[in-house]
N, C-alpha and C. Protein backbone atom coordinates (compact mmCIF):
# COMPACT_ATOMS: atom_id res chain seq x y z
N UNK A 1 0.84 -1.18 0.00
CA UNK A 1 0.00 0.00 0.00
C UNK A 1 0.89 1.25 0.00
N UNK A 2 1.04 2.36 -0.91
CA UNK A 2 0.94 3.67 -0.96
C UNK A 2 0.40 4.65 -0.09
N UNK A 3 0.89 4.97 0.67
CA UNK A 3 0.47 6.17 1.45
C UNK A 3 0.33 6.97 0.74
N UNK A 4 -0.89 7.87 0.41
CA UNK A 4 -0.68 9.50 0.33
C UNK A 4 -0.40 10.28 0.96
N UNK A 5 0.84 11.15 0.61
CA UNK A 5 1.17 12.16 1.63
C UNK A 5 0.20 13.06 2.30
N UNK A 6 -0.32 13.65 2.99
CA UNK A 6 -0.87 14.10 3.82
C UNK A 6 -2.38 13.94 3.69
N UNK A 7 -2.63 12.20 3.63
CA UNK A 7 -4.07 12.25 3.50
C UNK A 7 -3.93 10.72 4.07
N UNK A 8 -5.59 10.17 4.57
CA UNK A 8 -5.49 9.27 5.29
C UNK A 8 -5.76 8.27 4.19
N UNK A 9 -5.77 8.27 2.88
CA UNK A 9 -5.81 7.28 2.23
C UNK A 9 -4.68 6.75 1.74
N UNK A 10 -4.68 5.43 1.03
CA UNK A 10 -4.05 4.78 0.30
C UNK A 10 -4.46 4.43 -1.15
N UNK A 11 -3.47 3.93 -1.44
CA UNK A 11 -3.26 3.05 -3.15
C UNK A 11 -2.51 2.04 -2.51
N UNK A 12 -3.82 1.36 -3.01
CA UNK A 12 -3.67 -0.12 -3.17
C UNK A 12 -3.29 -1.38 -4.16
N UNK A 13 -1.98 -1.60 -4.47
CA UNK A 13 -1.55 -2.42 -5.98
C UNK A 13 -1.06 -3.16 -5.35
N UNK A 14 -1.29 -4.48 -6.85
CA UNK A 14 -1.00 -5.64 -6.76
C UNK A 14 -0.41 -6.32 -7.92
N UNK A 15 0.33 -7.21 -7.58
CA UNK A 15 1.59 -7.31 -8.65
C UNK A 15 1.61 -9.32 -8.30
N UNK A 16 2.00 -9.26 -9.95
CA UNK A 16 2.42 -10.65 -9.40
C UNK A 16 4.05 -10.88 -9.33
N UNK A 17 4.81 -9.94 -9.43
CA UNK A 17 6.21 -9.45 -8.98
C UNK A 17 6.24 -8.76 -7.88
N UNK A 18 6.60 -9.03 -6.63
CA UNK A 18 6.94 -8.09 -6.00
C UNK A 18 8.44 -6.96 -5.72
N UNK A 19 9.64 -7.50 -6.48
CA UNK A 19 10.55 -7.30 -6.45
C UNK A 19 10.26 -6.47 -7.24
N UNK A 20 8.64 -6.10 -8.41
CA UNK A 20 9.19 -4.90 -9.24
C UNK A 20 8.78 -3.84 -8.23
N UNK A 21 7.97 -3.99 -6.87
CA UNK A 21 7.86 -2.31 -6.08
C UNK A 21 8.68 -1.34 -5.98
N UNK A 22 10.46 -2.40 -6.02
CA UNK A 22 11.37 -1.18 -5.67
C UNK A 22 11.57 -0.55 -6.99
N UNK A 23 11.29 -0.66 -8.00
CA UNK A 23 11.39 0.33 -8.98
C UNK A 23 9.95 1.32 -9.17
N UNK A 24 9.26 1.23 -8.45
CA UNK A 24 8.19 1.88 -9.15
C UNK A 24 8.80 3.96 -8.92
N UNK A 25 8.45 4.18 -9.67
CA UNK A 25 8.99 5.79 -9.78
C UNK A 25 7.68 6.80 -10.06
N UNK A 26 6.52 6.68 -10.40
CA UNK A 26 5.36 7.35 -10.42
C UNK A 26 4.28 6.51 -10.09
N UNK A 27 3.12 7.38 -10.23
CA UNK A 27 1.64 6.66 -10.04
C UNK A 27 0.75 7.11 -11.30
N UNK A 28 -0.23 6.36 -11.72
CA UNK A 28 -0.61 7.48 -12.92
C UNK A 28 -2.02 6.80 -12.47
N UNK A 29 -3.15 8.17 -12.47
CA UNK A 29 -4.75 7.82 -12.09
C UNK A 29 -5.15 7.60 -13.35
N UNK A 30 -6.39 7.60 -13.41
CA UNK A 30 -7.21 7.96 -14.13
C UNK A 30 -8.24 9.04 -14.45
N UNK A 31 -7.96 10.15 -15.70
CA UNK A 31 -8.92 11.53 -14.78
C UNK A 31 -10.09 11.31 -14.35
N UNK A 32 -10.80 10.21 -14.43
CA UNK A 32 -12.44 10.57 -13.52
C UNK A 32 -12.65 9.68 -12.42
N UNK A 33 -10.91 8.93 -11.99
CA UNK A 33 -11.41 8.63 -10.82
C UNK A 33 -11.50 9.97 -9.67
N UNK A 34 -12.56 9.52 -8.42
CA UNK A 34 -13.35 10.45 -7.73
C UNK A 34 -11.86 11.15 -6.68
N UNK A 35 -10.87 11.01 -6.54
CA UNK A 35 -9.77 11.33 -5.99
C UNK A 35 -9.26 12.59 -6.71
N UNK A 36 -8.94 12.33 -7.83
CA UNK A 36 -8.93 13.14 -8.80
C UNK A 36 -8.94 14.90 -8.36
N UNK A 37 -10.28 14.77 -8.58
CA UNK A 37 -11.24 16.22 -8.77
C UNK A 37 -10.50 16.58 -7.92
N UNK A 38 -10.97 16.15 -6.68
CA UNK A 38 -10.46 16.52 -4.74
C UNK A 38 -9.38 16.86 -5.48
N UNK A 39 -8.03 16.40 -5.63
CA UNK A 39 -6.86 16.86 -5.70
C UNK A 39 -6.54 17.94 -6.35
N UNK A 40 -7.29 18.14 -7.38
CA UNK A 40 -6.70 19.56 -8.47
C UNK A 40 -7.66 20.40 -8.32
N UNK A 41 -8.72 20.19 -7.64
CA UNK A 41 -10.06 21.92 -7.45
C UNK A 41 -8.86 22.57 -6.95
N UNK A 42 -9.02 24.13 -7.23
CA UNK A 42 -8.15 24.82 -6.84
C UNK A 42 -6.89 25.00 -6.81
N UNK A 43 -6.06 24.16 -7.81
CA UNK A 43 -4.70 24.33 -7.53
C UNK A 43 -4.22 24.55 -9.06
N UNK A 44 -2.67 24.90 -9.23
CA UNK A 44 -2.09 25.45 -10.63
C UNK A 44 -2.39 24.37 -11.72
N UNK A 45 -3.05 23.32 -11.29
CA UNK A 45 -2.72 22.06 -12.23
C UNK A 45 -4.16 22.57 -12.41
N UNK A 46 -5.10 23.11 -12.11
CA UNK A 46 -6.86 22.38 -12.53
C UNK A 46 -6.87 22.97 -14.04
N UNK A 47 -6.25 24.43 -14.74
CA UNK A 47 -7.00 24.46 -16.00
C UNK A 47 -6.41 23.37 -16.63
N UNK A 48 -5.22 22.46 -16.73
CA UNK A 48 -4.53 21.49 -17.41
C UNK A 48 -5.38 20.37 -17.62
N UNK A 49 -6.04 20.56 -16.16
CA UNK A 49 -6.83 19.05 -16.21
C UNK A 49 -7.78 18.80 -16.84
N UNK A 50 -8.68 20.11 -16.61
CA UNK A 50 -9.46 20.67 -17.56
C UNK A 50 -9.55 20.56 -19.14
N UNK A 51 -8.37 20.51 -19.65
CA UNK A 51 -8.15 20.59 -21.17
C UNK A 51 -8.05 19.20 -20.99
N UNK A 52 -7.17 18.54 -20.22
CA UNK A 52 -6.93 17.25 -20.75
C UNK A 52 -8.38 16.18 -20.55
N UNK A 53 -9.10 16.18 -19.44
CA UNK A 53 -9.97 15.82 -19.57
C UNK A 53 -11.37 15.98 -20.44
N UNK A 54 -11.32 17.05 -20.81
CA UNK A 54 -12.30 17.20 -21.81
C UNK A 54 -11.87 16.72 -23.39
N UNK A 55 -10.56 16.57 -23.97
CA UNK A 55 -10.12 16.10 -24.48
C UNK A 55 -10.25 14.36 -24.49
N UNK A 56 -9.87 13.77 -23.34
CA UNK A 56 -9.96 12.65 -23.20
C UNK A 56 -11.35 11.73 -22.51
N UNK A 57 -11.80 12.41 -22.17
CA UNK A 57 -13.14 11.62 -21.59
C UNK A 57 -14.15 10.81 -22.21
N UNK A 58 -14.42 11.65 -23.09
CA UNK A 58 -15.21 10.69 -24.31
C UNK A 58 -14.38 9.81 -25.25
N UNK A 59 -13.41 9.05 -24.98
CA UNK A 59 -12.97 8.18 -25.90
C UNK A 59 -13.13 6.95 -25.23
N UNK A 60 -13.22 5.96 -25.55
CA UNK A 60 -13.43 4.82 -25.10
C UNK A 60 -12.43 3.97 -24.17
N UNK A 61 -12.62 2.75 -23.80
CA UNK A 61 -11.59 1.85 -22.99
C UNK A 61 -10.61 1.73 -24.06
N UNK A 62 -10.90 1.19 -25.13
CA UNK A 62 -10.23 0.56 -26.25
C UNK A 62 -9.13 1.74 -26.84
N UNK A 63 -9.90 2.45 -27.06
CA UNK A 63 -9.45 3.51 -27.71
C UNK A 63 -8.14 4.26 -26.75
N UNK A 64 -8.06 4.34 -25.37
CA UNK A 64 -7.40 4.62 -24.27
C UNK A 64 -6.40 3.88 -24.22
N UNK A 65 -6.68 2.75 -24.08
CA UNK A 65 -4.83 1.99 -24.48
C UNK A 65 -4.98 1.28 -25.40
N UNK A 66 -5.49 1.93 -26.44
CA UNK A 66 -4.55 1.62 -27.74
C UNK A 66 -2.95 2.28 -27.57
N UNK A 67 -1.91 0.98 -28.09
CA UNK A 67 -0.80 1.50 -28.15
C UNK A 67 -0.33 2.77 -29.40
N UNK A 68 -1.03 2.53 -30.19
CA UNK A 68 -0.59 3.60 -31.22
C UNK A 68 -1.29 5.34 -30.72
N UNK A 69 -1.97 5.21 -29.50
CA UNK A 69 -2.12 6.67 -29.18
C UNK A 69 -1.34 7.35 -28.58
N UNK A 70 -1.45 8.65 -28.51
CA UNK A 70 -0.13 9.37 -27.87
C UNK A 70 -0.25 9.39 -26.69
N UNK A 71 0.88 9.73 -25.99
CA UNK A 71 0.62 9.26 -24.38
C UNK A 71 0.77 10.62 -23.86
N UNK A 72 -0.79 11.10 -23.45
CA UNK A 72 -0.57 12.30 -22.35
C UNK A 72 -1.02 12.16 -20.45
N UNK A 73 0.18 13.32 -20.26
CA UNK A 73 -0.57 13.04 -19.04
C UNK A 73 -0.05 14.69 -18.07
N UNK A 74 -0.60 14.85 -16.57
CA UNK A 74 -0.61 15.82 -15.77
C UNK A 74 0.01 15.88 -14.74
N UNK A 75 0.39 16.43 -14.41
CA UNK A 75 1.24 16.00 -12.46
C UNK A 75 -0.03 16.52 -11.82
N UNK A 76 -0.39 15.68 -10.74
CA UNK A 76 -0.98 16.40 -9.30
C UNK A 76 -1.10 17.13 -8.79
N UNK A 77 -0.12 17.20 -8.46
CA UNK A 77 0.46 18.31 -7.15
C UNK A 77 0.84 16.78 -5.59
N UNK A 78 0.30 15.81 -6.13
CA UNK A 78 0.21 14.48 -4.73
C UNK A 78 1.47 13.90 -5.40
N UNK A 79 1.50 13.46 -3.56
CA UNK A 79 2.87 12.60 -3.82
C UNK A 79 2.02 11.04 -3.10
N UNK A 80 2.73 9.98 -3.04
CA UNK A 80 2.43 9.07 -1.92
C UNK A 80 3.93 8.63 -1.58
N UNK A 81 3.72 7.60 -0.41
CA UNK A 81 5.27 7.47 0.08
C UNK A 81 5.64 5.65 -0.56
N UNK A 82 6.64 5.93 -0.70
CA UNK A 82 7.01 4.18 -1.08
C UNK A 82 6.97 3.46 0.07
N UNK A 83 6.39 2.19 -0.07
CA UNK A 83 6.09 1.73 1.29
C UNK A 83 7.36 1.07 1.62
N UNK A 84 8.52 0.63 0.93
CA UNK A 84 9.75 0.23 1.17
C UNK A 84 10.32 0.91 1.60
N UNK A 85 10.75 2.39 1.06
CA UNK A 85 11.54 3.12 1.21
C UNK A 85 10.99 4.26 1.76
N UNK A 86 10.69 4.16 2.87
CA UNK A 86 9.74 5.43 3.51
C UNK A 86 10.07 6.83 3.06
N UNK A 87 10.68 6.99 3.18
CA UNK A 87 11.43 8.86 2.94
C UNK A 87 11.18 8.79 1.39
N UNK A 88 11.30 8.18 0.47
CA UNK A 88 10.92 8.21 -0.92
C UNK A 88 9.15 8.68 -1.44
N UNK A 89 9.24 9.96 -2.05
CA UNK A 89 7.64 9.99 -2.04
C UNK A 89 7.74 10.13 -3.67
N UNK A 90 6.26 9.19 -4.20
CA UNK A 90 6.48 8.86 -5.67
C UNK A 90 5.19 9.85 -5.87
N UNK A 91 5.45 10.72 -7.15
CA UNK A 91 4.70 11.37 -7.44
C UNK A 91 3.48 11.02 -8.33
N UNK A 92 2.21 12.34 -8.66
CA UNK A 92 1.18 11.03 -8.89
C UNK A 92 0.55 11.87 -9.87
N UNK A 93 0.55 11.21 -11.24
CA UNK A 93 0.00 11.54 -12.46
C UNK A 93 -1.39 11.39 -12.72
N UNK A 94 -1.95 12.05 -13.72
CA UNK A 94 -3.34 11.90 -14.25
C UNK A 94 -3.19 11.61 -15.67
N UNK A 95 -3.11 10.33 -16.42
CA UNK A 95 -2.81 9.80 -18.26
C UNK A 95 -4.24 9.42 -18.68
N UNK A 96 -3.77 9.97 -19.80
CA UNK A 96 -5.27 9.57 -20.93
C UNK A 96 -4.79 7.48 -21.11
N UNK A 97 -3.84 7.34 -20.86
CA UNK A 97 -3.77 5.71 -21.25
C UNK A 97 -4.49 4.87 -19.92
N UNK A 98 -4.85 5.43 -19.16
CA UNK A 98 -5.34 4.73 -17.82
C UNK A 98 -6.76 4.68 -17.88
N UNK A 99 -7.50 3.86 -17.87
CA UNK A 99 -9.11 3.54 -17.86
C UNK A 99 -9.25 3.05 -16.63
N UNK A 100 -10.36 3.86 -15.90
CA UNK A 100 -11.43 3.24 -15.11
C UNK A 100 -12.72 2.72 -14.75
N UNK A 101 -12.64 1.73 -14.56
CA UNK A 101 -13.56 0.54 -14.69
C UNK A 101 -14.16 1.32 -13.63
N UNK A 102 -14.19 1.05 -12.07
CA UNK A 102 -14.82 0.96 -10.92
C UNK A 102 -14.53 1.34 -9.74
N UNK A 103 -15.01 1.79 -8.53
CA UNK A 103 -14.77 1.66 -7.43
C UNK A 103 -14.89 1.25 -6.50
């Protein structure tokens, strides 16, 4: 589990490697998961998100990771902490290649 820095939640991943955790170096959401919004109302990132999500919202699962699309994406402003390496905080993206199913 992923800590978010100054919030009581987590990210929760699962791997059937665990030796790949120590490389992980970012996080990337999805823009309409509900975390999201919370994070960028109000901050230097929201008109970005803005463009990018209206851009990307209406395209499909398929269409989203297709490999031949271009790969965009946003910084946060969130970090979370590596759960190995405590003092390490991995920063946390918003990509048009990420689809969400559910919560």
């Amino acid at each position: 589990m992923f800590q978010i820095v100054g919030e009581n939640k987590t990210i929760n991943i699962f791997t059937t490697r665990p030796d790949t955790v120590y490389g992980v170096s970012f996080m990337v959401f999805a823009p309409e998961h509900p975390w999201v919004r919370e994070w960028i109302q109000g901050t230097e990132y929201e008109e970005d998100f803005k463009k990018l999500y209206d851009e990307i919202i209406h395209q499909g699962r398929y269409e989203r990771t297709d490999i031949e699309i271009e790969k965009k994406g946003i910084f946060t402003g969130k970090y979370c902490f590596h759960p190995l390496i405590k003092d390490l905080k991995i920063p946390i993206y918003i990509g048009n290649f990420v689809f969400c199913i559910s919560f």
